[in-house]
C-alpha atoms as a PDB file:
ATOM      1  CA  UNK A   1      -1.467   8.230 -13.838  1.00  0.00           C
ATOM      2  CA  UNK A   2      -4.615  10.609 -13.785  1.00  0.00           C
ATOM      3  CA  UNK A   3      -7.406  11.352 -11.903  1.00  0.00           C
ATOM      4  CA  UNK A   4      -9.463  10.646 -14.804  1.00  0.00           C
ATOM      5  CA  UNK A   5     -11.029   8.145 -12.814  1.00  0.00           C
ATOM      6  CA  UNK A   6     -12.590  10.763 -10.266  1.00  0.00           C
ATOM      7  CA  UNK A   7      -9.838   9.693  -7.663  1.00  0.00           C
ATOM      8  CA  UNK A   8      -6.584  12.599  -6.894  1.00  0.00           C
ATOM      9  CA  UNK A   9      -2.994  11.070  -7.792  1.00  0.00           C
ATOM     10  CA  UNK A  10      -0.811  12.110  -4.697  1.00  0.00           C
ATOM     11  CA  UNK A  11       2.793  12.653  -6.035  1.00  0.00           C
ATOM     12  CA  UNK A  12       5.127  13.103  -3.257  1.00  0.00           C
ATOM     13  CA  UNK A  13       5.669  11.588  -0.697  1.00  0.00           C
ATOM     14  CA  UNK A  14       5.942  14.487   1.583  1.00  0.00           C
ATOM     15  CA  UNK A  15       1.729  14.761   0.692  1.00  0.00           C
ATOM     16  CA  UNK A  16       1.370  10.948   1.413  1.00  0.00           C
ATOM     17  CA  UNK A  17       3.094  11.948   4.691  1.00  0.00           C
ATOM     18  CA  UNK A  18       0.921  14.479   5.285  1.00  0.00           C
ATOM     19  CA  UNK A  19      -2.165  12.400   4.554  1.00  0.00           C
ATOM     20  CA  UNK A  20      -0.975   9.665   7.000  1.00  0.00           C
ATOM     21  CA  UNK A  21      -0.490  12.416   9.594  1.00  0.00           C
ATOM     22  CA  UNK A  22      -4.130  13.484   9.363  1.00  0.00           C
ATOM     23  CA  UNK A  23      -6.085  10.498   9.066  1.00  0.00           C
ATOM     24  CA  UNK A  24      -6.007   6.879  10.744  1.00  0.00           C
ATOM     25  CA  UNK A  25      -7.414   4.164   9.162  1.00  0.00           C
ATOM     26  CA  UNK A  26      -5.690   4.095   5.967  1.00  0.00           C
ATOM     27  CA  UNK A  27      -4.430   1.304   3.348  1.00  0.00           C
ATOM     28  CA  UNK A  28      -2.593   0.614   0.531  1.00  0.00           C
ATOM     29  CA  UNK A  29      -3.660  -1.617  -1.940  1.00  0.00           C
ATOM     30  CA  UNK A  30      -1.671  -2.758  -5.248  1.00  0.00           C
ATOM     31  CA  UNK A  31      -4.052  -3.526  -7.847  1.00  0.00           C
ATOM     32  CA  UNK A  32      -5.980  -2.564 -10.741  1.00  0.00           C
ATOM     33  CA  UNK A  33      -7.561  -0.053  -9.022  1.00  0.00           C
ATOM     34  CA  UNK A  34     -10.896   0.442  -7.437  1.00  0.00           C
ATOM     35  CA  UNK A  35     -13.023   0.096 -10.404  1.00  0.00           C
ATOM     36  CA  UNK A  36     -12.116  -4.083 -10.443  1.00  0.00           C
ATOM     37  CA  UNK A  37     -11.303  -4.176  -6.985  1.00  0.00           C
ATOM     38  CA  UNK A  38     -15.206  -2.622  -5.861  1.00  0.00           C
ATOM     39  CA  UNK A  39     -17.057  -5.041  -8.013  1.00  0.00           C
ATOM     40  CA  UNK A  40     -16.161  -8.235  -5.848  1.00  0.00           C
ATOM     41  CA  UNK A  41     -14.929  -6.554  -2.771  1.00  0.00           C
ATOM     42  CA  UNK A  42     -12.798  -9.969  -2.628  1.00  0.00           C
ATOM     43  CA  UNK A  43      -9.569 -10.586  -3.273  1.00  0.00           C
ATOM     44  CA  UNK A  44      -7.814 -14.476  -4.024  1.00  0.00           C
ATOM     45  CA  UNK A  45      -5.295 -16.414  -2.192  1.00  0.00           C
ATOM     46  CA  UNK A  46      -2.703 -16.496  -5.149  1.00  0.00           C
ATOM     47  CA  UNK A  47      -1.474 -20.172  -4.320  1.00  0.00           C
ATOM     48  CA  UNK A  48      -4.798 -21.912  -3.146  1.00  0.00           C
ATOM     49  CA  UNK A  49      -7.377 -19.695  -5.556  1.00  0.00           C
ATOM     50  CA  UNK A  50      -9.574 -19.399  -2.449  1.00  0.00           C
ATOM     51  CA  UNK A  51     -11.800 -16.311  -2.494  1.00  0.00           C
ATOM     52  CA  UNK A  52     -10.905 -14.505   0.570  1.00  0.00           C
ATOM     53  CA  UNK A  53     -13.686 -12.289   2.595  1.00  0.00           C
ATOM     54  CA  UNK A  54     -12.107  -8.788   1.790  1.00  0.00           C
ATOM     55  CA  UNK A  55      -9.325  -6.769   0.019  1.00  0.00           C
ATOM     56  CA  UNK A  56      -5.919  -7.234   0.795  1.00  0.00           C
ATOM     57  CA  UNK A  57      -4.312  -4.326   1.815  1.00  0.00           C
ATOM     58  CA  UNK A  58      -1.705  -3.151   3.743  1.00  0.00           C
ATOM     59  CA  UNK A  59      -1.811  -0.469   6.872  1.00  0.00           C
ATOM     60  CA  UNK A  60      -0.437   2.815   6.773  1.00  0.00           C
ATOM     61  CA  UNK A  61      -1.054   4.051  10.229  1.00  0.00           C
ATOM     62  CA  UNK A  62       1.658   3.966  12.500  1.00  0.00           C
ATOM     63  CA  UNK A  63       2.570   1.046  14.801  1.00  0.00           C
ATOM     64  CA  UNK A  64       3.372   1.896  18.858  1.00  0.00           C
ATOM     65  CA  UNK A  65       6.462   0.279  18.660  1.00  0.00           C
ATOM     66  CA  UNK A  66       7.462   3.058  16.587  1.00  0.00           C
ATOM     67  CA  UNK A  67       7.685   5.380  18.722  1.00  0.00           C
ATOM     68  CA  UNK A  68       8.610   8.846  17.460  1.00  0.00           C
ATOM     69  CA  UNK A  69      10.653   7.847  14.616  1.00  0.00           C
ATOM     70  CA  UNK A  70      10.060   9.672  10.953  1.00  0.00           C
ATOM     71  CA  UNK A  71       6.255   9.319   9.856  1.00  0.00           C
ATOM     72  CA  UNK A  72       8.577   9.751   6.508  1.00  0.00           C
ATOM     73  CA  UNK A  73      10.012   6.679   7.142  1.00  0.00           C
ATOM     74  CA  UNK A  74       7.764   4.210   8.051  1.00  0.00           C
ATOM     75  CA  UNK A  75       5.515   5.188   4.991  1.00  0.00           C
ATOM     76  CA  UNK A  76       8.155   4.797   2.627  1.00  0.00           C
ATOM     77  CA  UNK A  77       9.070   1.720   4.537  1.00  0.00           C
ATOM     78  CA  UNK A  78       5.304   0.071   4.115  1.00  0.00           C
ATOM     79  CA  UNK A  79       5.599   1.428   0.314  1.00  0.00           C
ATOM     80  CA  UNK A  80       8.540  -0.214   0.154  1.00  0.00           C
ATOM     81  CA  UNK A  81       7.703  -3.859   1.001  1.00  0.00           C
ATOM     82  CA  UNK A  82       5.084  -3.886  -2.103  1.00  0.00           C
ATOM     83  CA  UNK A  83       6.834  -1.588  -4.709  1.00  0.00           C
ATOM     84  CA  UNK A  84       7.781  -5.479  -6.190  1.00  0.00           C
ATOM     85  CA  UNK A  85       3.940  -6.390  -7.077  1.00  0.00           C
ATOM     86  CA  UNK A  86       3.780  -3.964 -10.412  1.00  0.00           C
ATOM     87  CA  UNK A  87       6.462  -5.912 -11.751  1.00  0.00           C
ATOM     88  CA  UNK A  88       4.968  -9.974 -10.620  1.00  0.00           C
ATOM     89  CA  UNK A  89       0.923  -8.689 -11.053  1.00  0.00           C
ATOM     90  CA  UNK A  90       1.680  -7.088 -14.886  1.00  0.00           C
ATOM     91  CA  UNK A  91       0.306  -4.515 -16.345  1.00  0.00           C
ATOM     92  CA  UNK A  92      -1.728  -2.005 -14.651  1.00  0.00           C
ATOM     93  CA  UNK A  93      -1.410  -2.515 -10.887  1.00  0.00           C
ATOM     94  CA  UNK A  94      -0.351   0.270  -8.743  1.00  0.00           C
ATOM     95  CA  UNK A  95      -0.831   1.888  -5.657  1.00  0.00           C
ATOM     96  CA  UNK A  96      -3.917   3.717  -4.372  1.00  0.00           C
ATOM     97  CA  UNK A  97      -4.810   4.343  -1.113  1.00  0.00           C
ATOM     98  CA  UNK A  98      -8.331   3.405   0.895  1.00  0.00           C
ATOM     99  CA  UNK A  99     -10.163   3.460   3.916  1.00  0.00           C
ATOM    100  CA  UNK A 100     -12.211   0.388   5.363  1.00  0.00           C
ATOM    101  CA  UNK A 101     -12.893  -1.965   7.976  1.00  0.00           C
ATOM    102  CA  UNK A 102     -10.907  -4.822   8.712  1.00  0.00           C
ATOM    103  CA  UNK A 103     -12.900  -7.848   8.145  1.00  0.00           C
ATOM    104  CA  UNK A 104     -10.111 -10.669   9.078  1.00  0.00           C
ATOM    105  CA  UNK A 105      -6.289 -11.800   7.663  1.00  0.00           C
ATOM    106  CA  UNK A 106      -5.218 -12.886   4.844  1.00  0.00           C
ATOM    107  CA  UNK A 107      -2.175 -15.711   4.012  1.00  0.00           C
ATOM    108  CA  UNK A 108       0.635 -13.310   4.566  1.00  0.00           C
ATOM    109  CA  UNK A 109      -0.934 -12.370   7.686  1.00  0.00           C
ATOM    110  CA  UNK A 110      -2.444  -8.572   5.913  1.00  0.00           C
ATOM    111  CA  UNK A 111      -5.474  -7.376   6.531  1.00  0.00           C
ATOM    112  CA  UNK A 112      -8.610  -8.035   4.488  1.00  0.00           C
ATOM    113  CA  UNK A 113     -10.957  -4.824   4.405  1.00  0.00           C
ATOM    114  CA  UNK A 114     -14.360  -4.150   3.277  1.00  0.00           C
ATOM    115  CA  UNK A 115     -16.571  -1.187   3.072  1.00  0.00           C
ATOM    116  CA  UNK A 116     -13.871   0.316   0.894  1.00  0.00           C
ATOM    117  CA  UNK A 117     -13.708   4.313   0.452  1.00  0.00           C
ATOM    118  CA  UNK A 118     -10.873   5.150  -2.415  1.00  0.00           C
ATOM    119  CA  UNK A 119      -8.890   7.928  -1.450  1.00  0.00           C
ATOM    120  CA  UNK A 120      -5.991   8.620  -3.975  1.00  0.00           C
ATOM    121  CA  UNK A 121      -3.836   6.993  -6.228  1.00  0.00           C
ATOM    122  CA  UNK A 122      -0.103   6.841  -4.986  1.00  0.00           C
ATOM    123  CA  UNK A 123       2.041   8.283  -8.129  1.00  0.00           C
ATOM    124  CA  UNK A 124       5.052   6.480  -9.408  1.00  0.00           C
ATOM    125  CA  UNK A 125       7.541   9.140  -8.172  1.00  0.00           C
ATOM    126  CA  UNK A 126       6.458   8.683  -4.921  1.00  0.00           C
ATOM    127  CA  UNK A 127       7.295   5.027  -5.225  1.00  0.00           C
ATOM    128  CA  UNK A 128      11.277   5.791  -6.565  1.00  0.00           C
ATOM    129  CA  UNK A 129      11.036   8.321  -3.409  1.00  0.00           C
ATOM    130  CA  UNK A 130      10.043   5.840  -0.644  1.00  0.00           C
ATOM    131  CA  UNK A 131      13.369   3.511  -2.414  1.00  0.00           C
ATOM    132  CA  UNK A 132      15.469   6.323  -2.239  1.00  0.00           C
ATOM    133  CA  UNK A 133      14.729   6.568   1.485  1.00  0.00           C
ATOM    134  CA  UNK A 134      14.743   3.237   1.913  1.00  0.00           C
ATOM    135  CA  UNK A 135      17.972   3.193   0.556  1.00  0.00           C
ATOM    136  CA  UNK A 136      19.635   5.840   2.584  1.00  0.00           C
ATOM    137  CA  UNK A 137      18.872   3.837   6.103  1.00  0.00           C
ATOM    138  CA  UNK A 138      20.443   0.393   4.878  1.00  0.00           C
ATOM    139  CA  UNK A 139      23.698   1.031   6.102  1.00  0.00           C
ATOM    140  CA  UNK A 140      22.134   1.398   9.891  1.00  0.00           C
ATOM    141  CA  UNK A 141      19.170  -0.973   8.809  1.00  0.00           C
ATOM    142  CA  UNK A 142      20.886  -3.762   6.574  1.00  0.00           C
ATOM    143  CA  UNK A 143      19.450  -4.780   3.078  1.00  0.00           C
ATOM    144  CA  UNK A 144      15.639  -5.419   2.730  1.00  0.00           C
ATOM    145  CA  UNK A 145      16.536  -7.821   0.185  1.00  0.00           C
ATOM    146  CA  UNK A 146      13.412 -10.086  -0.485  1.00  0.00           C
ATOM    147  CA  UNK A 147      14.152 -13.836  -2.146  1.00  0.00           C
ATOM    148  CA  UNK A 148      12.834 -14.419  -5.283  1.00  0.00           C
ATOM    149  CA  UNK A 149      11.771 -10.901  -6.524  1.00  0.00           C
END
């Protein structure tokens, strides 16, 4: 990954931390990247092929119910969930990270977001970081074993 594209590659996930910490607002999106993703500002219901009115993406800020558990953790735990799509969307989709305005939900219940700023791609090593984390907690968490992937 480069930032050939105008947009900074985070790669830790101490920095992704760190740029949760300091602004709200933020997504992460598994795609192509901005360039394809700006163009229609619309992203597809997968089963149905309905055009749906926004991006899907999902939230990094913080959730109440979390309390004052690790920032570390729940980040790696949202990069996590998706870390799958790479492998079932081919070639070329990773993770970058964007600010916008939620404009309704998708299937899966995620939020759909327009008036999309890019912030930064999300480098692979921070990806085999949030699984190592990940990893560490399943013996108070369980597995996060996901059917079919």
């Amino acid at each position: 990954m480069s930032a050939s594209d105008g947009l900074p590659v985070v790669h830790t996930l101490a920095d992704l931390v760190a740029l949760v910490e300091r602004h709200q607002g933020l997504y992460v999106r598994w795609s192509r990247g901005p360039g394809p993703d700006l163009d229609e500002t619309s992203s597809t219901d997968e089963l149905t092929g309905v055009a749906m009115p926004g991006l899907s993406a999902n939230p990094l800020d913080l959730e109440e119910w979390w309390q004052n558990r690790s920032v570390e953790l729940w980040v790696a735990r949202r990069l996590h969930d998706y870390a799958h799509l790479p492998h079932d969307k081919g070639p070329g989709v990773r993770p970058w990270v964007l600010k916008g305005r939620e404009t309704g939900r998708g299937p899966d219940n995620e939020p759909l977001v327009v008036d999309v700023e890019p912030q930064c791609w999300i480098g692979s090593g921070v990806i085999e970081e949030a699984r190592a984390v990940v990893a560490r907690q399943e013996a108070e968490w369980g597995t996060l074993r996901r059917s079919g992937r």
